[in-house]
N, C-alpha and C. Protein backbone atom coordinates (compact mmCIF):
# COMPACT_ATOMS: atom_id res chain seq x y z
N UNK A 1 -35.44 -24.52 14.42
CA UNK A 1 -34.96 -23.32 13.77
C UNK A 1 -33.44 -23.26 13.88
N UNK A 2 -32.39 -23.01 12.55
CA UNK A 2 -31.24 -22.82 12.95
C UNK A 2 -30.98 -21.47 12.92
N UNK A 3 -29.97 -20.96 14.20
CA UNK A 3 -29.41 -19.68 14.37
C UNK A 3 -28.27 -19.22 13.50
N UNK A 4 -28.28 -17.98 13.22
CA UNK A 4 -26.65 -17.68 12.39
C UNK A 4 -25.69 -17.70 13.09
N UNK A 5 -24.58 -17.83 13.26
CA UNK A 5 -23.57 -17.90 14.55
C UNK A 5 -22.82 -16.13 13.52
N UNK A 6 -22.75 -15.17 14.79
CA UNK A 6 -21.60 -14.00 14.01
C UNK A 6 -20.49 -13.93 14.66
N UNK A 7 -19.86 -13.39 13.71
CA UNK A 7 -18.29 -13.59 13.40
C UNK A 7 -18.05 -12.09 14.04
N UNK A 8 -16.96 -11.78 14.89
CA UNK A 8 -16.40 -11.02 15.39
C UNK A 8 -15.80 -10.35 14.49
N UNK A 9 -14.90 -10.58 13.49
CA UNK A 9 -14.50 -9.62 12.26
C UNK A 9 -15.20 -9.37 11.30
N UNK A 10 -15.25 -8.76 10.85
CA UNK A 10 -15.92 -7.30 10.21
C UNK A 10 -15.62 -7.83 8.70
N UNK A 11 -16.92 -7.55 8.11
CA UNK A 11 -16.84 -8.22 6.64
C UNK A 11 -15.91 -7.29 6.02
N UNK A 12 -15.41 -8.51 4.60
CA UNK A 12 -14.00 -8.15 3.74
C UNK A 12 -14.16 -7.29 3.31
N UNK A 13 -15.46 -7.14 2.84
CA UNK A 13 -15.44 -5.72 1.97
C UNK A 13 -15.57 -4.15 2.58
N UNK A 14 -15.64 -4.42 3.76
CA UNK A 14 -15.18 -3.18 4.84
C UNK A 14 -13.99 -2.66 5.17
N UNK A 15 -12.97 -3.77 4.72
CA UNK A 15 -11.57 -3.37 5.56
C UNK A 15 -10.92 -3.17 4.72
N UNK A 16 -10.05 -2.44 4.85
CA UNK A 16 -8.75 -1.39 4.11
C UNK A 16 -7.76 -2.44 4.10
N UNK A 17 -7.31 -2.80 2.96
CA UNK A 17 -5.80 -3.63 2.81
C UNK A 17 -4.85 -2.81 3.91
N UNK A 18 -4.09 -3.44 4.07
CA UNK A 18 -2.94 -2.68 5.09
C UNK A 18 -2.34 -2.05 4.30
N UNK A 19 -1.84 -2.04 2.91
CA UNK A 19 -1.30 -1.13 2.20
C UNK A 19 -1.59 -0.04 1.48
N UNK A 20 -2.91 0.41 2.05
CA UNK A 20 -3.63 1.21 1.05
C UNK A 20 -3.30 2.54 2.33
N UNK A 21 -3.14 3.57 2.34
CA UNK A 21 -3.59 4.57 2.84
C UNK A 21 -4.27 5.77 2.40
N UNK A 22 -5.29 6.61 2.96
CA UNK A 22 -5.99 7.23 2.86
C UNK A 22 -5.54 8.23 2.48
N UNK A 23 -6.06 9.39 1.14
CA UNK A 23 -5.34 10.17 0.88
C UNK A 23 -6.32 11.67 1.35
N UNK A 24 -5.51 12.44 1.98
CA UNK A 24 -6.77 13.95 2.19
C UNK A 24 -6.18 14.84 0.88
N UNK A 25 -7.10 15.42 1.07
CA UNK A 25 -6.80 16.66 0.17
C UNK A 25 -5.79 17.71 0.33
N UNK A 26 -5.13 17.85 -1.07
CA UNK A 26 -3.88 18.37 -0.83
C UNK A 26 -3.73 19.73 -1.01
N UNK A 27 -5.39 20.31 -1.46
CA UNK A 27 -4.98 21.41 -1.82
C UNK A 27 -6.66 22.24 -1.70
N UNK A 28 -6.85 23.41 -1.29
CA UNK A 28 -8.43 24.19 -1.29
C UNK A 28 -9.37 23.72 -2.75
N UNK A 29 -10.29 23.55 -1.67
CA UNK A 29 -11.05 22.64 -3.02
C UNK A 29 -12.02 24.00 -4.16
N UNK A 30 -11.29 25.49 -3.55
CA UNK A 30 -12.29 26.35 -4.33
C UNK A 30 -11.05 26.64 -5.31
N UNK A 31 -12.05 27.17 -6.35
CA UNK A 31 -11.29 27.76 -7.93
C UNK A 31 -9.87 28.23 -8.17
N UNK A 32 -9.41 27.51 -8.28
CA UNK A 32 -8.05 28.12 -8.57
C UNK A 32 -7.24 28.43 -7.73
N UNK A 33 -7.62 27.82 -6.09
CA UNK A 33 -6.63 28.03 -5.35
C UNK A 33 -5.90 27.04 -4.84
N UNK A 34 -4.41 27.13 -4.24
CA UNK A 34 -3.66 26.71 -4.15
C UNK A 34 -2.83 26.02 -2.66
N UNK A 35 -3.61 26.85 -2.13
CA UNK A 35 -3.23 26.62 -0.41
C UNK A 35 -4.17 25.37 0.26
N UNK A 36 -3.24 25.05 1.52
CA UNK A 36 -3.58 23.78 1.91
C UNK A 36 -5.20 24.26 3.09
N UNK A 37 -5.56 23.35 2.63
CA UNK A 37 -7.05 22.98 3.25
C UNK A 37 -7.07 23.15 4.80
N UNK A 38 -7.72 24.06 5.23
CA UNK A 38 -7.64 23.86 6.67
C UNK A 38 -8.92 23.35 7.63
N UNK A 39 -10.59 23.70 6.61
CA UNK A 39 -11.73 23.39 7.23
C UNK A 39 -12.31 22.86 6.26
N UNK A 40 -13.21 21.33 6.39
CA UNK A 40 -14.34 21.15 4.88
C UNK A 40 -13.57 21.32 4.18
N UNK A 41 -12.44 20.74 3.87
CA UNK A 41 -11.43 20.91 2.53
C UNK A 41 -11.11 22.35 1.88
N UNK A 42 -11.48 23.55 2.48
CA UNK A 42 -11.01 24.94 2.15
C UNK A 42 -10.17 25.76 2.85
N UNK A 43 -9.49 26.67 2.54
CA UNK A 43 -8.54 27.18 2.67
C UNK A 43 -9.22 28.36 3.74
N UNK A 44 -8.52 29.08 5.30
CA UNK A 44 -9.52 29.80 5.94
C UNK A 44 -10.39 30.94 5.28
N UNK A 45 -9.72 31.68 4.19
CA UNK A 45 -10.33 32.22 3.36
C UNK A 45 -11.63 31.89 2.89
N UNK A 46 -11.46 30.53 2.03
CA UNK A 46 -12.28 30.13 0.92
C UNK A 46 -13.63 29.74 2.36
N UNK A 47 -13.24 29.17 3.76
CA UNK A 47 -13.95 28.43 4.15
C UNK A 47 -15.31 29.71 4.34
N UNK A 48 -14.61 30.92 4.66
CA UNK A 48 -15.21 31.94 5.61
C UNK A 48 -16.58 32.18 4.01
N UNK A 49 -15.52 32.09 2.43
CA UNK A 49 -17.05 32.49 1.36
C UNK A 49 -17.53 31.42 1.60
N UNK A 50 -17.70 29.85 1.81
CA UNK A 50 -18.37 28.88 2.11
C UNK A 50 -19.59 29.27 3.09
N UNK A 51 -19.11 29.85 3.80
CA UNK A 51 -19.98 29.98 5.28
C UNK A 51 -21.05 31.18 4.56
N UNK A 52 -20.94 32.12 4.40
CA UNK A 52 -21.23 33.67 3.86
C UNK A 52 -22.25 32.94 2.21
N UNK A 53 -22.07 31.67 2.27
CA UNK A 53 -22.74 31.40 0.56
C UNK A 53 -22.21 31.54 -0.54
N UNK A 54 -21.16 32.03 -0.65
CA UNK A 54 -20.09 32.47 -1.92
C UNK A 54 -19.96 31.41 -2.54
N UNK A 55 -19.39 30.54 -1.82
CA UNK A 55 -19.12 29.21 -2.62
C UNK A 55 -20.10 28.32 -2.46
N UNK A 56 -20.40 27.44 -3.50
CA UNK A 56 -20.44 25.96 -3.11
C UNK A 56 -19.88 24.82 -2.15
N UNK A 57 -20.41 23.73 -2.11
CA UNK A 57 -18.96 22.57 -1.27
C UNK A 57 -18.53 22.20 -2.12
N UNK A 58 -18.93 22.03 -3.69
CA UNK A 58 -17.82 21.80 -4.29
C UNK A 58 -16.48 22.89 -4.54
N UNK A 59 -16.64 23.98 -4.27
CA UNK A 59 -15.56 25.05 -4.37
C UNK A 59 -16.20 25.97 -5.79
N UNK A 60 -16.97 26.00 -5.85
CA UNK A 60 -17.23 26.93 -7.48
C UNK A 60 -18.13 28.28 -7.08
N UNK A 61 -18.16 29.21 -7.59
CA UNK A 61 -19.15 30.35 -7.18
C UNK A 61 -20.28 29.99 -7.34
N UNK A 62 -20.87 30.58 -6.16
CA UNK A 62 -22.67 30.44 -6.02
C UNK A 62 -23.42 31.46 -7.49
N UNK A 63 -24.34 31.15 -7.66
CA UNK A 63 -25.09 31.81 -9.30
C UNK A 63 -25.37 33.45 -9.16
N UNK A 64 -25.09 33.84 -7.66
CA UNK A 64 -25.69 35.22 -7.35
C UNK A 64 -24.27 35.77 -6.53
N UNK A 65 -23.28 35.13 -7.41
CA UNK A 65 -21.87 35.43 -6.55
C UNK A 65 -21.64 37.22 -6.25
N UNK A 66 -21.60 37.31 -7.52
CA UNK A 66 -21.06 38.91 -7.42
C UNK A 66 -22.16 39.95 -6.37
N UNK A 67 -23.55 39.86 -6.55
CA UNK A 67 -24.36 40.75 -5.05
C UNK A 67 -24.29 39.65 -4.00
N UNK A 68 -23.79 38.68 -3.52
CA UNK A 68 -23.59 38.14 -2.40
C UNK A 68 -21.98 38.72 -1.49
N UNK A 69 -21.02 38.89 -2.99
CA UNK A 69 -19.78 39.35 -2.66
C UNK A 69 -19.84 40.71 -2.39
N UNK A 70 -20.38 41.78 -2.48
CA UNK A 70 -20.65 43.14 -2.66
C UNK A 70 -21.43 43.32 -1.20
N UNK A 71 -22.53 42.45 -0.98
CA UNK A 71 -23.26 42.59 0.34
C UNK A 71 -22.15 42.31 1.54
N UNK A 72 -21.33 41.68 1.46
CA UNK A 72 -20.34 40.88 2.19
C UNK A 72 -19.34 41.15 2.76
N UNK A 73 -18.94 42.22 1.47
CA UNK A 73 -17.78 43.78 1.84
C UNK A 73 -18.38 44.33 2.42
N UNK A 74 -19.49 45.01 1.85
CA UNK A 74 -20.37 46.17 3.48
C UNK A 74 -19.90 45.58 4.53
N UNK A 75 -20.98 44.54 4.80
CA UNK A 75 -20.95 43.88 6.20
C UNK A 75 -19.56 43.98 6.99
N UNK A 76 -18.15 43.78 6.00
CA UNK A 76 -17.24 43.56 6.81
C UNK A 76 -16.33 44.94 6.73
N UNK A 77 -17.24 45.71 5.95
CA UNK A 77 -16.32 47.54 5.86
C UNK A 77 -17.13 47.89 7.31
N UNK A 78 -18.35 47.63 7.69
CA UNK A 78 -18.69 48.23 8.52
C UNK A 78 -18.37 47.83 9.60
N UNK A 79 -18.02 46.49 10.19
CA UNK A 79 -17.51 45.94 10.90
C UNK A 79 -15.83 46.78 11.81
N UNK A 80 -16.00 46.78 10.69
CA UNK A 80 -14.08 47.52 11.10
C UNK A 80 -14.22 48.38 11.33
């Protein structure tokens, strides 16, 4: 029976040219906004409707946006 002998480096199609660098996101990945990404690519704002269901991960409003947004104010009028 012959054995495979493995190779200590890591196949080609795994490794990053040295000249390539990785780009993050430059900007909140929800609708129309503009500020830099601080969690999951959203802005602390956008992250907090992420969390609450407002948004999507792609950044777009959930289909039941407006009574999710309305339930959401209570919660946080009563809070205060």
């Amino acid at each position: 029976m012959s054995e495979k002998k493995k190779s200590n480096t890591p196949h080609p199609e795994k490794q990053l040219p040295s000249n390539v660098v990785p780009l993050t996101a430059a900007k909140c990945v929800g609708e129309d906004c503009k500020k830099k990404p601080e969690r999951a690519g959203f802005c602390s704002e956008h992250y907090e409707w992420f969390k609450e269901g407002l948004l999507t991960i792609d950044g777009y409003k959930a289909k039941d946006f407006d009574k999710k947004y309305h339930a959401w104010l209570l919660r946080k009028q009563k809070a205060a």
